[in-house]
N, C-alpha and C. Protein backbone atom coordinates (compact mmCIF):
# COMPACT_ATOMS: atom_id res chain seq x y z
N UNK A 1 12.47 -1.68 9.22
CA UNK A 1 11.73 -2.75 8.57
C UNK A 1 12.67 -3.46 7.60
N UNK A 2 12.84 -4.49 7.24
CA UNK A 2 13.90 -5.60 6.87
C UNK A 2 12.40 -5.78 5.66
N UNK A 3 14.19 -6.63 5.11
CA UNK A 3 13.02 -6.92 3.46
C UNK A 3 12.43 -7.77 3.85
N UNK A 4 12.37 -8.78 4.55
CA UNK A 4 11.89 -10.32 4.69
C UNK A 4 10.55 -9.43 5.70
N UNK A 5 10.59 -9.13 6.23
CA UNK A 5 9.04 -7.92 6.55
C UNK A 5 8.42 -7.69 5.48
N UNK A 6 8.90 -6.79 4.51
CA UNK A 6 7.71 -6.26 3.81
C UNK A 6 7.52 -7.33 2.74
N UNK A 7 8.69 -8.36 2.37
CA UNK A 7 8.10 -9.64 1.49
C UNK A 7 7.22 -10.56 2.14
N UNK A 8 6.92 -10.65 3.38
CA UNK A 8 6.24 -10.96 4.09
C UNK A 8 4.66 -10.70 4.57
N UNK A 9 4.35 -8.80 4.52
CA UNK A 9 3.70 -8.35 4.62
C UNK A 9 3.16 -8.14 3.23
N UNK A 10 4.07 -8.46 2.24
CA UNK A 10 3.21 -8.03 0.62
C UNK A 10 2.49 -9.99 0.73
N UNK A 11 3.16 -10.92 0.83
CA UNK A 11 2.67 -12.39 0.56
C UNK A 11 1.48 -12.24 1.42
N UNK A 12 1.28 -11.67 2.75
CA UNK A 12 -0.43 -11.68 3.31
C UNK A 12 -0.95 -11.47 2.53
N UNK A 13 -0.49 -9.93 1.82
CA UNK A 13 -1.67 -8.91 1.19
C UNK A 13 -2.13 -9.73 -0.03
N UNK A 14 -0.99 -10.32 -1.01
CA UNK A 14 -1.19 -10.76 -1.96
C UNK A 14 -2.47 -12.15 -2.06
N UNK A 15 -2.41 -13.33 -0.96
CA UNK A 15 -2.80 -13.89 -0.44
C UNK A 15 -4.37 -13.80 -0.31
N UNK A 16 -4.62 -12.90 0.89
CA UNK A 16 -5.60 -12.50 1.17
C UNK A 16 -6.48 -12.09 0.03
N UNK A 17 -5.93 -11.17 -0.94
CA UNK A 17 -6.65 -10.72 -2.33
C UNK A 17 -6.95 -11.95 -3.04
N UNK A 18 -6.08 -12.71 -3.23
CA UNK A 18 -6.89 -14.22 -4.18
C UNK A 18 -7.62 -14.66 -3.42
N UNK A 19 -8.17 -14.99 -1.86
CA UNK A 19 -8.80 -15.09 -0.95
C UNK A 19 -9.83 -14.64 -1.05
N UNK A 20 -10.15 -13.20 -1.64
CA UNK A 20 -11.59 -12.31 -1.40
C UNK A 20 -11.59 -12.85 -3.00
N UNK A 21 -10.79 -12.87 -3.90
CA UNK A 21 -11.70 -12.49 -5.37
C UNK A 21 -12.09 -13.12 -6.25
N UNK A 22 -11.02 -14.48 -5.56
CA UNK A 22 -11.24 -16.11 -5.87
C UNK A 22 -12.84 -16.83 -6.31
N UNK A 23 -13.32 -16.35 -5.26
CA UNK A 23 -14.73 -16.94 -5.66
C UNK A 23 -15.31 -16.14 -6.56
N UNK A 24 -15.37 -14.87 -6.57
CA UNK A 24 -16.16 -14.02 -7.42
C UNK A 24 -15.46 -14.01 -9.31
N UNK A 25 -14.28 -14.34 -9.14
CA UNK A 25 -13.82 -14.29 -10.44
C UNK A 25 -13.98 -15.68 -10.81
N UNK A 26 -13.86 -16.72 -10.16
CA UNK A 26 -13.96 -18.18 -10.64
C UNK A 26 -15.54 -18.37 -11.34
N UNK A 27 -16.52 -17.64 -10.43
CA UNK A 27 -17.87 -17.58 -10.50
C UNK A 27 -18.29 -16.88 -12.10
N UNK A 28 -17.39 -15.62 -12.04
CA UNK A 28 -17.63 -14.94 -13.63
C UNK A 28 -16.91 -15.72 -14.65
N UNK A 29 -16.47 -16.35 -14.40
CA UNK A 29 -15.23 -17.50 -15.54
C UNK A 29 -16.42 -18.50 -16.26
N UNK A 30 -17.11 -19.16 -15.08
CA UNK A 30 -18.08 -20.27 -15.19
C UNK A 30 -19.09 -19.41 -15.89
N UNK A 31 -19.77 -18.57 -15.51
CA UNK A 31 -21.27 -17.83 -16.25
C UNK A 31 -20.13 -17.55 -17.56
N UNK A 32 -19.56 -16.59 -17.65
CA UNK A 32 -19.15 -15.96 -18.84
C UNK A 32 -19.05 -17.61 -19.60
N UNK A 33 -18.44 -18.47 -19.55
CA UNK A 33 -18.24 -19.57 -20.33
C UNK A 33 -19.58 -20.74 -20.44
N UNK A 34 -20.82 -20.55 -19.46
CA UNK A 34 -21.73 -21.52 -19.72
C UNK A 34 -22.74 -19.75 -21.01
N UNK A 35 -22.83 -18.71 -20.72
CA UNK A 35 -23.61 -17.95 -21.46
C UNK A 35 -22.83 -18.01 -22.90
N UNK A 36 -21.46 -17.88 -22.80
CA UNK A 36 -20.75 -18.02 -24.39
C UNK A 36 -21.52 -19.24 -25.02
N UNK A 37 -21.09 -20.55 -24.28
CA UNK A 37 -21.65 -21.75 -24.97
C UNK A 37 -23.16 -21.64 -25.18
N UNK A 38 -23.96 -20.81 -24.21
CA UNK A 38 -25.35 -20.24 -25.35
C UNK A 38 -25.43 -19.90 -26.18
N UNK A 39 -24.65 -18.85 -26.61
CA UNK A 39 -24.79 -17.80 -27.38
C UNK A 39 -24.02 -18.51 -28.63
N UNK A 40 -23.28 -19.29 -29.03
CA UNK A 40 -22.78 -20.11 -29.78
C UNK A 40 -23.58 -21.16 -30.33
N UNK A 41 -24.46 -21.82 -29.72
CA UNK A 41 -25.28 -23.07 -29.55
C UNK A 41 -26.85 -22.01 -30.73
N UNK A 42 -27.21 -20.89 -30.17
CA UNK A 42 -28.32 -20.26 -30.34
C UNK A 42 -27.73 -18.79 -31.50
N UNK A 43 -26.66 -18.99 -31.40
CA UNK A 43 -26.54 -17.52 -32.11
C UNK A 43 -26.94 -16.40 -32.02
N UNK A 44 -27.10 -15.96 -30.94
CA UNK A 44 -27.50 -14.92 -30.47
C UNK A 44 -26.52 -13.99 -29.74
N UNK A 45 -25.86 -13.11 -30.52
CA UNK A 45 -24.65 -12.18 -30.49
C UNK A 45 -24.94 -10.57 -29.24
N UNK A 46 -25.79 -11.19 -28.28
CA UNK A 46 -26.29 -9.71 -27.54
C UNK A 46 -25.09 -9.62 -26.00
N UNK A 47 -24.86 -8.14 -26.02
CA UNK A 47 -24.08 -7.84 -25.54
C UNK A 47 -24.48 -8.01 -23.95
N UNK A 48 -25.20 -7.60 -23.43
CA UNK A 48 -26.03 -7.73 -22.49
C UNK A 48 -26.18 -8.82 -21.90
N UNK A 49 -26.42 -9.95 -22.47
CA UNK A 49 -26.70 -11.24 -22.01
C UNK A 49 -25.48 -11.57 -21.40
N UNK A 50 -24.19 -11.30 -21.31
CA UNK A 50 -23.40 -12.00 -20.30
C UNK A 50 -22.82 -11.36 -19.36
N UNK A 51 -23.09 -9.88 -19.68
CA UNK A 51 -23.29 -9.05 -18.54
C UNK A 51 -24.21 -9.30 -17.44
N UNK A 52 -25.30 -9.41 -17.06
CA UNK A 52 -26.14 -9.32 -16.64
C UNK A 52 -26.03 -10.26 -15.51
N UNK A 53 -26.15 -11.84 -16.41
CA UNK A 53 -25.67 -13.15 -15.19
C UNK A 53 -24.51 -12.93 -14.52
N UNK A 54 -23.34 -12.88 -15.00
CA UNK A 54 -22.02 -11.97 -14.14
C UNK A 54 -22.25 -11.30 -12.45
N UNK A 55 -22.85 -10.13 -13.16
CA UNK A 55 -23.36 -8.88 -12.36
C UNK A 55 -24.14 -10.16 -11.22
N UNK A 56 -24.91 -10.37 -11.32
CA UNK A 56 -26.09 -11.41 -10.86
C UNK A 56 -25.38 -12.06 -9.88
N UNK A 57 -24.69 -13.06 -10.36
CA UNK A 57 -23.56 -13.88 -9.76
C UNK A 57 -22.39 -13.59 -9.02
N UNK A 58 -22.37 -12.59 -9.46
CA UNK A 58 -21.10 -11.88 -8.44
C UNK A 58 -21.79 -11.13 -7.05
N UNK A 59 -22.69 -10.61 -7.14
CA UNK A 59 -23.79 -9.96 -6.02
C UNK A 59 -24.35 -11.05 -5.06
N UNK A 60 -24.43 -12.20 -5.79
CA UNK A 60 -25.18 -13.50 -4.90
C UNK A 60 -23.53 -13.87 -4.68
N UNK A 61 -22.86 -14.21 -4.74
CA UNK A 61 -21.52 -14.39 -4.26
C UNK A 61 -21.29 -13.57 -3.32
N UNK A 62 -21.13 -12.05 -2.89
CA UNK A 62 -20.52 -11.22 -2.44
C UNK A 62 -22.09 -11.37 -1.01
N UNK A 63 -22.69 -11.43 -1.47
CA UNK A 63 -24.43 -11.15 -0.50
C UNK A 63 -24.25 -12.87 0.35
N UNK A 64 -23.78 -13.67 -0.16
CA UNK A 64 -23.41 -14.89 0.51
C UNK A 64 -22.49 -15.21 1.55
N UNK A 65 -21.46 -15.17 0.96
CA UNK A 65 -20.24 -15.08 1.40
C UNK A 65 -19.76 -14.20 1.97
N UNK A 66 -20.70 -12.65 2.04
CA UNK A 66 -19.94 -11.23 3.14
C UNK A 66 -19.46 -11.47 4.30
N UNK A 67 -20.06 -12.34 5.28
CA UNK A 67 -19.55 -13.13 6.67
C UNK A 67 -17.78 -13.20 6.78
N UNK A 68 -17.67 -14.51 5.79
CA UNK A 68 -16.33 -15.23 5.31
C UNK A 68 -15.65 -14.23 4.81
N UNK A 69 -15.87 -13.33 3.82
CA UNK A 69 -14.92 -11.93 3.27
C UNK A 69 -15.05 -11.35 4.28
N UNK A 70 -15.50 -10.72 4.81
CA UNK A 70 -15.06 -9.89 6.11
C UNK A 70 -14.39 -10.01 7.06
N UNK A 71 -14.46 -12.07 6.93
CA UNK A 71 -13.81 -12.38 8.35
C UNK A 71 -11.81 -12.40 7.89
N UNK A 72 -12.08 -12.73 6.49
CA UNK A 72 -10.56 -12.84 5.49
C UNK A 72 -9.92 -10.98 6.05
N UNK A 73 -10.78 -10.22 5.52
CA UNK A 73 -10.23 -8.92 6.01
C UNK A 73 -9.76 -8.35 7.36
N UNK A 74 -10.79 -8.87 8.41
CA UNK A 74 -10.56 -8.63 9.64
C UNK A 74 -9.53 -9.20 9.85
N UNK A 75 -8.90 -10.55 9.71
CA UNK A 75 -7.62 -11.07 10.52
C UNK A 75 -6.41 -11.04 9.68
N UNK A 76 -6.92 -10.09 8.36
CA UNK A 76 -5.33 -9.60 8.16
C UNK A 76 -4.92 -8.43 8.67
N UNK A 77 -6.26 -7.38 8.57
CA UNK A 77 -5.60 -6.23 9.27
C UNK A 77 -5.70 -6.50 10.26
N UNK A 78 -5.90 -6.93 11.55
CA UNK A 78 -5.51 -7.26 12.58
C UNK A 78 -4.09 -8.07 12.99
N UNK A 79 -3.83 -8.74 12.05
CA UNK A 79 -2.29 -8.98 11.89
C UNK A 79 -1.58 -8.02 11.76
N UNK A 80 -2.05 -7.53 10.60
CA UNK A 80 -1.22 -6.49 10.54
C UNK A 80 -1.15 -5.07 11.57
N UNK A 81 -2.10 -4.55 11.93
CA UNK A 81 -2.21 -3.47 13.30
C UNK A 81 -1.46 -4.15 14.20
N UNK A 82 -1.67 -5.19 14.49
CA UNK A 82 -1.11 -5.89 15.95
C UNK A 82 0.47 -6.06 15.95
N UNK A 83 0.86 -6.29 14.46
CA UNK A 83 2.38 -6.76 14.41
C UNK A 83 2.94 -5.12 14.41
N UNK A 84 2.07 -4.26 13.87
CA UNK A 84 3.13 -2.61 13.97
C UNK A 84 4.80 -2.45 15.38
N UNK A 85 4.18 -2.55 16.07
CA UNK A 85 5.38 -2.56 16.68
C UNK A 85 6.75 -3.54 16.51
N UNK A 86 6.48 -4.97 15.89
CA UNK A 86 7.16 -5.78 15.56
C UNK A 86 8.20 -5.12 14.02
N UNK A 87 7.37 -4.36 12.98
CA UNK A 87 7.71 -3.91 12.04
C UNK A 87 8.44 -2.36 11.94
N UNK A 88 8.14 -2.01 13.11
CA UNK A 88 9.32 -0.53 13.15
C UNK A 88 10.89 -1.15 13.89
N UNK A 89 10.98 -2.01 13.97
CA UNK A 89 12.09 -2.38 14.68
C UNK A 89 13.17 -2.77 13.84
């Protein structure tokens, strides 16, 4: 296996991961920052409250989108299973 392989095989992996977590972390960025600007606006210092929408939002993200994430997973490891013989060489 040659470096330009496994720098290759780490840029899928790397890739693919901003791919799956992209939406779910962009999603907690937006709640965490529209519940702050509540909790600023109202003063209301509860710990809970931006937990909760998060959690919420990330589940309706993941319950949405499972199709599309699965399909991101399937055709990397399938790249990757399929290329094995290409990578012992």
């Amino acid at each position: 296996m040659t470096a330009e392989t496994v720098m290759e095989v780490a840029r899928m992996a790397i890739e693919t991961t901003i791919l799956v977590a992209g939406p779910m972390l962009l999603l907690s960025l937006v709640v965490g920052l529209l519940v702050g600007a509540f909790q600023a606006m109202t003063q209301i210092n509860e710990m809970t409250l931006t937990f909760v929408p998060k959690v919420f939002g990330i589940f309706m993200v993941m319950l949405i989108g499972f199709p599309w994430l699965l399909g991101v997973y399937l055709k990397f490891m399938t790249t990757i299973l399929g290329n094995i013989p290409n990578y012992i060489r």
